[in-house]
N, C-alpha and C. Protein backbone atom coordinates (compact mmCIF):
# COMPACT_ATOMS: atom_id res chain seq x y z
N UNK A 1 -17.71 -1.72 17.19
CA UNK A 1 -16.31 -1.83 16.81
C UNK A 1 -15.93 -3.30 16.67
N UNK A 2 -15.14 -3.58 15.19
CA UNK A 2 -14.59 -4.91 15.40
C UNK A 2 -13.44 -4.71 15.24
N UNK A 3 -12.73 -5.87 15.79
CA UNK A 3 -11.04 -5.99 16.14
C UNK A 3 -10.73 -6.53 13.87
N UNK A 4 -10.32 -5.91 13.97
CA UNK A 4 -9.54 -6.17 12.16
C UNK A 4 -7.89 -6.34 12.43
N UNK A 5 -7.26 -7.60 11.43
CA UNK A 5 -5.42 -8.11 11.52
C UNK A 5 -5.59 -8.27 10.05
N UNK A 6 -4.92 -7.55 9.62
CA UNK A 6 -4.43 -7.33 8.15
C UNK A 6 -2.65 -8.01 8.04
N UNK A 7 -2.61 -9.30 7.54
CA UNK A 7 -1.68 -9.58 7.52
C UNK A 7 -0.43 -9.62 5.99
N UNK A 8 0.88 -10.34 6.29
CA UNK A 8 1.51 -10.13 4.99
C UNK A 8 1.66 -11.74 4.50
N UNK A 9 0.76 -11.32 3.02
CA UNK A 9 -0.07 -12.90 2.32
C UNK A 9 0.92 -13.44 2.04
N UNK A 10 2.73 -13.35 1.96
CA UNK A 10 3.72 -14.25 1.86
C UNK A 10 3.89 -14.90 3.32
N UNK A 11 4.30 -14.22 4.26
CA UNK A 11 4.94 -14.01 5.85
C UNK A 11 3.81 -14.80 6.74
N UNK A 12 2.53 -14.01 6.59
CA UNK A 12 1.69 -14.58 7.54
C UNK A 12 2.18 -13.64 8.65
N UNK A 13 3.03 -12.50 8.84
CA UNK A 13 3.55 -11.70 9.64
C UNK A 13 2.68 -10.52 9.82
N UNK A 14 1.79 -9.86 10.88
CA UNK A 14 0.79 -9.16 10.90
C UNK A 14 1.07 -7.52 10.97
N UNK A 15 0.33 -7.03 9.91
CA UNK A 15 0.85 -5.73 9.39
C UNK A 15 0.63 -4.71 10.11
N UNK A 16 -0.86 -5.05 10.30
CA UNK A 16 -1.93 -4.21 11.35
C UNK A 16 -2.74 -4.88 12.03
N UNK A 17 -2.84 -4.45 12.89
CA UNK A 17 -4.21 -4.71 13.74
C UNK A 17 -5.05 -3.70 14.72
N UNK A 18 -6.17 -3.35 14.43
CA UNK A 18 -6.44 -2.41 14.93
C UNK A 18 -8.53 -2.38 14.96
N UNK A 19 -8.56 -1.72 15.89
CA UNK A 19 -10.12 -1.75 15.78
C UNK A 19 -11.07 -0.79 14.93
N UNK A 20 -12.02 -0.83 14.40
CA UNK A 20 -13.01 0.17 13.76
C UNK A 20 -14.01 -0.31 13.26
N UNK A 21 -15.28 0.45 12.78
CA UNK A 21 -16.09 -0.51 11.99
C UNK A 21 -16.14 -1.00 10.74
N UNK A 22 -15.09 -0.91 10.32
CA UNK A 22 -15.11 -1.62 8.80
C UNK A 22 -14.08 -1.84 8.53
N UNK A 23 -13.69 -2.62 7.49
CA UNK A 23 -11.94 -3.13 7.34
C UNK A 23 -11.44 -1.61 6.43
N UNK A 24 -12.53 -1.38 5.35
CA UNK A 24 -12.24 0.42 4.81
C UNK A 24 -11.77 1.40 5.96
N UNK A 25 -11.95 1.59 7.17
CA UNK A 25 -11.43 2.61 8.04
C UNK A 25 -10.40 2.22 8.42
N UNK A 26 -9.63 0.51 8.06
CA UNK A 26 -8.36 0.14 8.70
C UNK A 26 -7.87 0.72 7.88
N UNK A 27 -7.93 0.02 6.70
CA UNK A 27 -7.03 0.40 5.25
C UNK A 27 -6.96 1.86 5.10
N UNK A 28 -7.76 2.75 5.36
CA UNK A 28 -7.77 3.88 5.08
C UNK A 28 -6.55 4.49 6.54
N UNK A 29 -6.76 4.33 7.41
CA UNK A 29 -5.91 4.65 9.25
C UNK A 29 -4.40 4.31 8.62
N UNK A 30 -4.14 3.00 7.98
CA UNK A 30 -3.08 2.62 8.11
C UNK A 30 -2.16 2.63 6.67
N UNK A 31 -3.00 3.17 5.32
CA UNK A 31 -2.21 3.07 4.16
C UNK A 31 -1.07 2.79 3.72
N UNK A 32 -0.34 3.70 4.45
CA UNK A 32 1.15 3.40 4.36
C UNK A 32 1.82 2.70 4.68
N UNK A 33 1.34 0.84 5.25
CA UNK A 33 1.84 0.28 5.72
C UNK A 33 1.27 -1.15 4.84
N UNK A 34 0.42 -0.68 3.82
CA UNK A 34 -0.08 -2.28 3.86
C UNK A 34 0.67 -2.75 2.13
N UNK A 35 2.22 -2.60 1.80
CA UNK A 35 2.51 -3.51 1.12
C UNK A 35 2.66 -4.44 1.66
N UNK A 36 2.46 -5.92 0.55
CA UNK A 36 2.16 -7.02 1.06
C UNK A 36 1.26 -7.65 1.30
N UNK A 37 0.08 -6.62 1.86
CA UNK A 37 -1.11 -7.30 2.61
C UNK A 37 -2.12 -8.15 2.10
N UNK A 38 -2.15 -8.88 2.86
CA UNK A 38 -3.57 -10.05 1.73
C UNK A 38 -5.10 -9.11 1.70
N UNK A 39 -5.57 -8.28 0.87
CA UNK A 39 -6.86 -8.06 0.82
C UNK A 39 -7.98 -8.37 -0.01
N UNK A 40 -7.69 -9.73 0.01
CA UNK A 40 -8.39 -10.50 -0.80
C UNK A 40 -9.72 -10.43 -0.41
N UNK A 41 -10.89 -9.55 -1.46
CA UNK A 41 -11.93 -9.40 -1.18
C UNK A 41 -12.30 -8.55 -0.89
N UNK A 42 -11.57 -7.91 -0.60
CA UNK A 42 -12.18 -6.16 0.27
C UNK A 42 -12.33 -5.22 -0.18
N UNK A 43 -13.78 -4.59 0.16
CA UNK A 43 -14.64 -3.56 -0.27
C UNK A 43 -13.95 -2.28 0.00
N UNK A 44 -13.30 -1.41 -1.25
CA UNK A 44 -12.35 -0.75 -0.67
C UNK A 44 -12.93 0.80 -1.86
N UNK A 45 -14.82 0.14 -1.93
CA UNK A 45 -15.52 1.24 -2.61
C UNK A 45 -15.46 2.49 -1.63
N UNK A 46 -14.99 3.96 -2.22
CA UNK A 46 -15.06 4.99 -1.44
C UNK A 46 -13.65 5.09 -0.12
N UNK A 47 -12.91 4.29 -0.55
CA UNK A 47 -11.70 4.36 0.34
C UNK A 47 -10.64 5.60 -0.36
N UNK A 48 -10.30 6.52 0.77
CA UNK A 48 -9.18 7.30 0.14
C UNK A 48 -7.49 6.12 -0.02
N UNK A 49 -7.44 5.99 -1.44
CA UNK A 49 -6.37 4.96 -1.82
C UNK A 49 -4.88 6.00 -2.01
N UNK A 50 -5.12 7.30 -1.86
CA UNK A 50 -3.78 8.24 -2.30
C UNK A 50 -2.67 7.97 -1.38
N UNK A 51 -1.70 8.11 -1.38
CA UNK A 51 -0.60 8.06 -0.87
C UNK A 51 -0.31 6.70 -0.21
N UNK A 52 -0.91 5.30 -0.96
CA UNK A 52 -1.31 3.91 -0.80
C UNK A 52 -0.45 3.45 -0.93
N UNK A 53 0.68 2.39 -0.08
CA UNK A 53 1.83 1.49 -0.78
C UNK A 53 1.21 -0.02 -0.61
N UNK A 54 0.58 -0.13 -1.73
CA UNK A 54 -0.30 -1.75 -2.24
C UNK A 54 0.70 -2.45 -3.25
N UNK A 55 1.99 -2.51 -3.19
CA UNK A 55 2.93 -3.28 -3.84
C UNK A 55 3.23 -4.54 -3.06
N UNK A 56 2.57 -6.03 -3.77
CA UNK A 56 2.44 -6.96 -3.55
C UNK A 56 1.56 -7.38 -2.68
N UNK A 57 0.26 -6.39 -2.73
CA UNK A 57 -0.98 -6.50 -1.87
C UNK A 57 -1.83 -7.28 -2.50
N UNK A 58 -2.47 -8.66 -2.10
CA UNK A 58 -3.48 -9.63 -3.00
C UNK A 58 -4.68 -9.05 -2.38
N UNK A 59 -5.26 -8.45 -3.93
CA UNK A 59 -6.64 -7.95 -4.35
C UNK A 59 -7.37 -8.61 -5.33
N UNK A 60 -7.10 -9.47 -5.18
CA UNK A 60 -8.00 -10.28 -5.82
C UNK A 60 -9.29 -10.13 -5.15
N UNK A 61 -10.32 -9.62 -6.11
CA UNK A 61 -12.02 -9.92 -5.70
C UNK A 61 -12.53 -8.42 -4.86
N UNK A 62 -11.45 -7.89 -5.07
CA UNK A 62 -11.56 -6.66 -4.09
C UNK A 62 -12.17 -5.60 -4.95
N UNK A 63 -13.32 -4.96 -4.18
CA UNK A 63 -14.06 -3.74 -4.81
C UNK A 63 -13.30 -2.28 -4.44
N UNK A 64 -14.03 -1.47 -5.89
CA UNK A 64 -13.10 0.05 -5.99
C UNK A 64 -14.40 0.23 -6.88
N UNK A 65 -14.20 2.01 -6.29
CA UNK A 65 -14.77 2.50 -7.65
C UNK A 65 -14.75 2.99 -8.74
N UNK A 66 -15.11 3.20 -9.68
CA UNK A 66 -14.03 3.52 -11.15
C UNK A 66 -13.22 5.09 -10.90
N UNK A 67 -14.05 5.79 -9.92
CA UNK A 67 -12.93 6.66 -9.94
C UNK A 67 -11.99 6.54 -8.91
N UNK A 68 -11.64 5.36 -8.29
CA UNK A 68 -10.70 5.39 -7.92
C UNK A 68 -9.25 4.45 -8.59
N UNK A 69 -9.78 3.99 -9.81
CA UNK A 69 -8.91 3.43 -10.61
C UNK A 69 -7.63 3.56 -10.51
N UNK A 70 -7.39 5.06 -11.06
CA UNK A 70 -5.83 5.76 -10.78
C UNK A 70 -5.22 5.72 -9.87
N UNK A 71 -6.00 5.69 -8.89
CA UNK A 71 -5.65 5.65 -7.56
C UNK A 71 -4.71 4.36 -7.24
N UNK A 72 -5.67 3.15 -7.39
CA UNK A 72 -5.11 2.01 -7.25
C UNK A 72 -3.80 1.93 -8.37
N UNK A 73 -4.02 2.18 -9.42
CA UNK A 73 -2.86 1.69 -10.42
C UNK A 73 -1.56 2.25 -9.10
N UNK A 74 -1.63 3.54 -9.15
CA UNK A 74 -0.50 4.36 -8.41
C UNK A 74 -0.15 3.25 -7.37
N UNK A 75 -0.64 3.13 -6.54
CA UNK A 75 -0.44 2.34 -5.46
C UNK A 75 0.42 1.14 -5.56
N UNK A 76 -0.44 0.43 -6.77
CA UNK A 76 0.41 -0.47 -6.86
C UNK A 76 1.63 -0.57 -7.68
N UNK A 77 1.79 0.54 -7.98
CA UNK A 77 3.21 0.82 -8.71
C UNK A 77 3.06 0.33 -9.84
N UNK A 78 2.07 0.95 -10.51
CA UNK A 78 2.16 0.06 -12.05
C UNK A 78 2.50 1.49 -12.96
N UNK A 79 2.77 1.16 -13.82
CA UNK A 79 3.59 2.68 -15.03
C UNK A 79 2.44 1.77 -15.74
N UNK A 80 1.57 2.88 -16.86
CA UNK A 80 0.75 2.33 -17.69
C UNK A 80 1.29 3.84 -18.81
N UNK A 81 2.10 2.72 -19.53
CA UNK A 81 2.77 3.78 -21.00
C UNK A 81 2.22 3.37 -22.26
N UNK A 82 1.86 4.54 -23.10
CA UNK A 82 1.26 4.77 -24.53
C UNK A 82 2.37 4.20 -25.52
């Protein structure tokens, strides 16, 4: 088990913190809490992203897998219109 602090990348104000083995089992435990959060970088291949509030979450560099695409758009509140 490692200790994981998922913080908010404006605030520096800490969103979560919590233990498990991978930062994917935080993000996944705590979804509903991480607008804001800096996850810059994070392997978030095979993460359940549904019911995700990632509005103003830095993902930059951060892995997904293509089918979870939709997933993420949703999350982050993006409308993608024809």
């Amino acid at each position: 088990m490692e200790k994981f602090t998922i913080k908010n990348r404006f605030t520096q104000k800490i969103i979560v913190e919590d233990e498990a083995e991978t930062l994917r089992e935080v993000v996944e435990k705590n979804k509903a809490n991480l607008g804001g959060a800096d996850l810059w970088g994070t392997n978030l291949r095979g993460a359940d992203l549904r019911g995700t509030n990632l509005r103003g979450a830095d993902l930059r560099g951060a892995k997904i897998k293509i089918t979870q695409k939709e997933d993420i758009i949703r999350a982050l509140g993006i409308i993608i219109e024809e």
